[in-house]
C-alpha atoms as a PDB file:
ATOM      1  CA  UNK A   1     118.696  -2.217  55.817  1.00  0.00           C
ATOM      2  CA  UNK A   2     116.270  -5.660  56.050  1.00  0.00           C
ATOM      3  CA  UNK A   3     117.130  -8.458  54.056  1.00  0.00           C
ATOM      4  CA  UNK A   4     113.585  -8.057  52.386  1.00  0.00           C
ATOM      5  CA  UNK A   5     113.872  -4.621  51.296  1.00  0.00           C
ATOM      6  CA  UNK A   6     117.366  -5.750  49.063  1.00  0.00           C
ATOM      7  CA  UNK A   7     114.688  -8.432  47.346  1.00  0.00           C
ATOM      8  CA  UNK A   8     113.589  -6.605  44.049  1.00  0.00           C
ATOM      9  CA  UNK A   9     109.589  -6.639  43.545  1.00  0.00           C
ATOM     10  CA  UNK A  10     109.136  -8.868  40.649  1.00  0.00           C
ATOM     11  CA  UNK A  11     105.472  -8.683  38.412  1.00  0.00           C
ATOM     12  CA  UNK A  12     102.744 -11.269  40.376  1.00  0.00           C
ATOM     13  CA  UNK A  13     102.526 -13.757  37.156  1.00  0.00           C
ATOM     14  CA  UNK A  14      98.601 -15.557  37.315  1.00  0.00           C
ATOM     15  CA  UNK A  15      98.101 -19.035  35.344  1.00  0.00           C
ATOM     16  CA  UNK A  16      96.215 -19.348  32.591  1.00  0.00           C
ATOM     17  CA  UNK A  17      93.165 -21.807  32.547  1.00  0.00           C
ATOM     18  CA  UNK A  18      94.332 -25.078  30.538  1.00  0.00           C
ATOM     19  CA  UNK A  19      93.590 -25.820  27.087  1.00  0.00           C
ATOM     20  CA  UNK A  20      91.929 -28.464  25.277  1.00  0.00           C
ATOM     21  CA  UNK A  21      94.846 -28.330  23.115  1.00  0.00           C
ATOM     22  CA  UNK A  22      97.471 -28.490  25.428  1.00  0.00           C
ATOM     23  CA  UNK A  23      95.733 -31.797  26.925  1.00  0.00           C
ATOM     24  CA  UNK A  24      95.134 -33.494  23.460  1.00  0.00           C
ATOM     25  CA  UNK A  25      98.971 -32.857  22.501  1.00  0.00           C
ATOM     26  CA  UNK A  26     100.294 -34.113  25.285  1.00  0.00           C
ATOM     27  CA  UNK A  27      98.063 -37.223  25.395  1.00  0.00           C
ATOM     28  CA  UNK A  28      99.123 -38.100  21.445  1.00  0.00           C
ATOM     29  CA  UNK A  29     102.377 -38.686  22.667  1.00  0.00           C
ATOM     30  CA  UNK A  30     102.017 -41.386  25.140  1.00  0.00           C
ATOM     31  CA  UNK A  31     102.510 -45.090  24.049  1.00  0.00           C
ATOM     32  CA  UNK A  32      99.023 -47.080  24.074  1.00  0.00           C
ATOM     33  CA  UNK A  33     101.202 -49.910  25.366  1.00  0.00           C
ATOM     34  CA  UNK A  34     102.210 -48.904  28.435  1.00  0.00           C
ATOM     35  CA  UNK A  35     100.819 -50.640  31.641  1.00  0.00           C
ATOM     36  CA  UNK A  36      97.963 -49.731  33.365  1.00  0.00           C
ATOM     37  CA  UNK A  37      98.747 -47.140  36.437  1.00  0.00           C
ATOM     38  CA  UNK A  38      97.989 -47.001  40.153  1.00  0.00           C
ATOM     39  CA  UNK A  39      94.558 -45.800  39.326  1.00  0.00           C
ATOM     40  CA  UNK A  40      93.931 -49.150  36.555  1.00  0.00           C
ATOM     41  CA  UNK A  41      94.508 -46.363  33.683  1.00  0.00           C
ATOM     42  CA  UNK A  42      96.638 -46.641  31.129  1.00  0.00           C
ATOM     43  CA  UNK A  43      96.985 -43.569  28.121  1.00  0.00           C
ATOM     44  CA  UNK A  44      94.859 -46.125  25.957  1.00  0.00           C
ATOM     45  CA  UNK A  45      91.860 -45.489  28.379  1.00  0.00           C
ATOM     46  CA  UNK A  46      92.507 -41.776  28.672  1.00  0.00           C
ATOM     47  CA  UNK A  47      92.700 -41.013  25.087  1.00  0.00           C
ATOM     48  CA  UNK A  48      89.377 -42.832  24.756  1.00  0.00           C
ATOM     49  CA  UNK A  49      87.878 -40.778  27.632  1.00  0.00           C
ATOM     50  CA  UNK A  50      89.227 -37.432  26.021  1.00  0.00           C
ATOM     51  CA  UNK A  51      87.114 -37.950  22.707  1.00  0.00           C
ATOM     52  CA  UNK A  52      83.725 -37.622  24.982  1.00  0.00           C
ATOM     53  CA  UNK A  53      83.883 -33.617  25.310  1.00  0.00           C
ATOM     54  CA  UNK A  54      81.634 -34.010  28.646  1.00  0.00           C
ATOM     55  CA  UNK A  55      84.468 -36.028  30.258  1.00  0.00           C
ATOM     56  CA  UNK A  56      86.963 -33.970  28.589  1.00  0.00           C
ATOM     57  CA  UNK A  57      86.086 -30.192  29.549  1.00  0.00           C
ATOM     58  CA  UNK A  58      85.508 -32.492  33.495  1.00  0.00           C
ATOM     59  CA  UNK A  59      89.031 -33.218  33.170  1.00  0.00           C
ATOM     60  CA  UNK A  60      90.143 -29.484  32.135  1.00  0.00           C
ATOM     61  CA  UNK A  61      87.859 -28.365  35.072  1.00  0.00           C
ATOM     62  CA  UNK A  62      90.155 -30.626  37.349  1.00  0.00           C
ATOM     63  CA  UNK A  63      93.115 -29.826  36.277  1.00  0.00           C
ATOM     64  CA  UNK A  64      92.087 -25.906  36.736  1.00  0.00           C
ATOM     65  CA  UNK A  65      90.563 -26.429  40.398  1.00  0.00           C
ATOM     66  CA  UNK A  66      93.905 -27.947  41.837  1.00  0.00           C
ATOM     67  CA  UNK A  67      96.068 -24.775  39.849  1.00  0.00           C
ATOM     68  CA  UNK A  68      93.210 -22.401  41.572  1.00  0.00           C
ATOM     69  CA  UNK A  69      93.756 -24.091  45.206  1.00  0.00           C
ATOM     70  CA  UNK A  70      96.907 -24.822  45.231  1.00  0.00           C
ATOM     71  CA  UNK A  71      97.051 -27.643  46.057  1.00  0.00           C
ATOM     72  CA  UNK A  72      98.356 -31.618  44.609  1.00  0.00           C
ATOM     73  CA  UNK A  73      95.666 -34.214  46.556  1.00  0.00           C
ATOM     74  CA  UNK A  74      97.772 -36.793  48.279  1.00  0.00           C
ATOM     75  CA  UNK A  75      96.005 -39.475  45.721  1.00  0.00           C
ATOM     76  CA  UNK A  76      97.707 -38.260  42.868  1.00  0.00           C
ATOM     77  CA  UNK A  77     101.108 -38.208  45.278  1.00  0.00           C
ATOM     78  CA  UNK A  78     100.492 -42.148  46.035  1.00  0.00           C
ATOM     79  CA  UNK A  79     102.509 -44.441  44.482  1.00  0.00           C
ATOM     80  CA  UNK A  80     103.034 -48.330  44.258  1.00  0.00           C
ATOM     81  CA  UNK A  81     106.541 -50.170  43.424  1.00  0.00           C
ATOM     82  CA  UNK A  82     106.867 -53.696  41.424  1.00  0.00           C
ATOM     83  CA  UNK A  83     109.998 -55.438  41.670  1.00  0.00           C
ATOM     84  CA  UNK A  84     110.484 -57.507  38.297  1.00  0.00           C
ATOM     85  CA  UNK A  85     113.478 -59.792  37.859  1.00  0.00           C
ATOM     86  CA  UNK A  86     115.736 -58.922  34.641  1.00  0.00           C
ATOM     87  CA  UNK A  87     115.704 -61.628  32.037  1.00  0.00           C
ATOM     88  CA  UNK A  88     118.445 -63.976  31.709  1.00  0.00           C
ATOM     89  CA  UNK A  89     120.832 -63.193  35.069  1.00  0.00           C
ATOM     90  CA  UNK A  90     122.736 -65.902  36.036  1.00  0.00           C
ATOM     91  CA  UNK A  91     121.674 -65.692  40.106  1.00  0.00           C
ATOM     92  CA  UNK A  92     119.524 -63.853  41.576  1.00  0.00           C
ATOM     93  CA  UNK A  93     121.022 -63.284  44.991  1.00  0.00           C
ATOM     94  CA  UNK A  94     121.867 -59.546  43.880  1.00  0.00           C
ATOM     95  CA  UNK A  95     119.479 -56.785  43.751  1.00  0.00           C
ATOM     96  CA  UNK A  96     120.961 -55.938  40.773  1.00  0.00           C
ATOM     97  CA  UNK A  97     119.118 -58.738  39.297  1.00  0.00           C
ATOM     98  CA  UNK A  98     115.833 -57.011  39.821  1.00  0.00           C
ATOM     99  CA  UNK A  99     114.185 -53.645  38.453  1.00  0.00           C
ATOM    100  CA  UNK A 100     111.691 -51.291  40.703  1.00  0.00           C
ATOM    101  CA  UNK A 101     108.597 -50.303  38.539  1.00  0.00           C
ATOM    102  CA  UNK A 102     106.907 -47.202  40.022  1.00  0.00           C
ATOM    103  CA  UNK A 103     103.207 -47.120  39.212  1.00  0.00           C
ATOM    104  CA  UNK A 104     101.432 -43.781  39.646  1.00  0.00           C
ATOM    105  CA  UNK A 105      97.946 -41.917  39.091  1.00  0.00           C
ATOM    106  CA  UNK A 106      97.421 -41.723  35.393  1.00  0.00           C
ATOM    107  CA  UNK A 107      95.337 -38.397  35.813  1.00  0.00           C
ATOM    108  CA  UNK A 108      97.656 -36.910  37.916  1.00  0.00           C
ATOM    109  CA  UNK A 109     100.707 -38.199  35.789  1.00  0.00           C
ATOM    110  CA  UNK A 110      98.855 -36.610  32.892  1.00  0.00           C
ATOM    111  CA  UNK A 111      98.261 -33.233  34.701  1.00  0.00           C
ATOM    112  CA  UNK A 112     101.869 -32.998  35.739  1.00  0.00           C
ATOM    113  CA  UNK A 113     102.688 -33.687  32.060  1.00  0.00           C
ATOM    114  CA  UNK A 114     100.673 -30.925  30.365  1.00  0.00           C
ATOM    115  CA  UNK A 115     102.476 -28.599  33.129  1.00  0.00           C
ATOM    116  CA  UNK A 116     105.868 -29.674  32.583  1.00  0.00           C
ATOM    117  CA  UNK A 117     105.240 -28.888  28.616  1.00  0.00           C
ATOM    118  CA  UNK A 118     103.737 -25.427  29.424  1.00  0.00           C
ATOM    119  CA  UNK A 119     106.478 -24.292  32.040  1.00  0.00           C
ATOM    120  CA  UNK A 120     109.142 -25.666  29.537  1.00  0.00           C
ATOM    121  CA  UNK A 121     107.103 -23.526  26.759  1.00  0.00           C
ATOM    122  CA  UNK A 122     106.986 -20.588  29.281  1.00  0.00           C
ATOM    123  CA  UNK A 123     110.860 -20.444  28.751  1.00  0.00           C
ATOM    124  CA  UNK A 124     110.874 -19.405  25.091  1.00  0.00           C
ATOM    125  CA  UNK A 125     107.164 -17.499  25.264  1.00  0.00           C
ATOM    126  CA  UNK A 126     104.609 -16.248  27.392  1.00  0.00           C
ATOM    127  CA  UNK A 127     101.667 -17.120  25.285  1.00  0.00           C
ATOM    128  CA  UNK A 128     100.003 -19.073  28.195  1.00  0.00           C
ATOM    129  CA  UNK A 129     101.185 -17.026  31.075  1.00  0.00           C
ATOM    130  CA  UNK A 130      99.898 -13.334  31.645  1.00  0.00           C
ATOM    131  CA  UNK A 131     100.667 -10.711  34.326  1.00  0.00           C
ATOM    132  CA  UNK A 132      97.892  -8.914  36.757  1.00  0.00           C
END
């Protein structure tokens, strides 16, 4: 007997097209202070690009088109590091003085957000998930 024929068949799951809902949640939650991102974004600028519904459903359409290919585009993988010295250390001969900031795309940080949330969801319900 194959090692492939002991696999069980399990049901081909298909993802649901995002929601403006799931987008607008996950957006509410994210600090207006924080710095602005790889991409000069911060969640300040994309709540105010959210409220236009043109730029909105463009983002939604995004977001859909990557699910539908398959694939993350190496921008949104990019990232840039800022060292920052701690406050008050005594020398500054240790790396432990120092902390690494990790700046990445905003959009894509925001995509990867609103799927984290829905695969978490998926867990207790399978409102946004369907099988073929």
């Amino acid at each position: 007997m194959d090692l492939l024929e002991e696999v069980p068949n399990k049901l081909i799951t298909r993802w649901k097209l995002f929601l403006e809902e799931e987008f607008t949640s996950t957006i509410s939650k994210c600090n207006n202070s924080s710095t602005s991102r790889l991409d000069k974004l911060s969640w300040r600028h994309l709540k105010i690009i959210v409220k236009n519904i043109t730029y909105f459903r463009n983002l939604i359409n995004i977001a859909d088109a990557w699910i539908k290919l398959g694939h993350w585009l190496s921008h949104f993988k990019t990232s840039a590091s800022i060292i920052i010295s701690k406050p008050n250390k005594v020398s500054y001969d240790s790396p432990k003085a120092f902390k690494l900031i990790v700046l990445l795309n905003m959009l894509g940080k925001l995509i990867e957000k609103v799927i984290s949330k829905r695969l978490q969801f998926q867990l207790i319900s399978k409102d946004f998930i369907h099988t073929c």
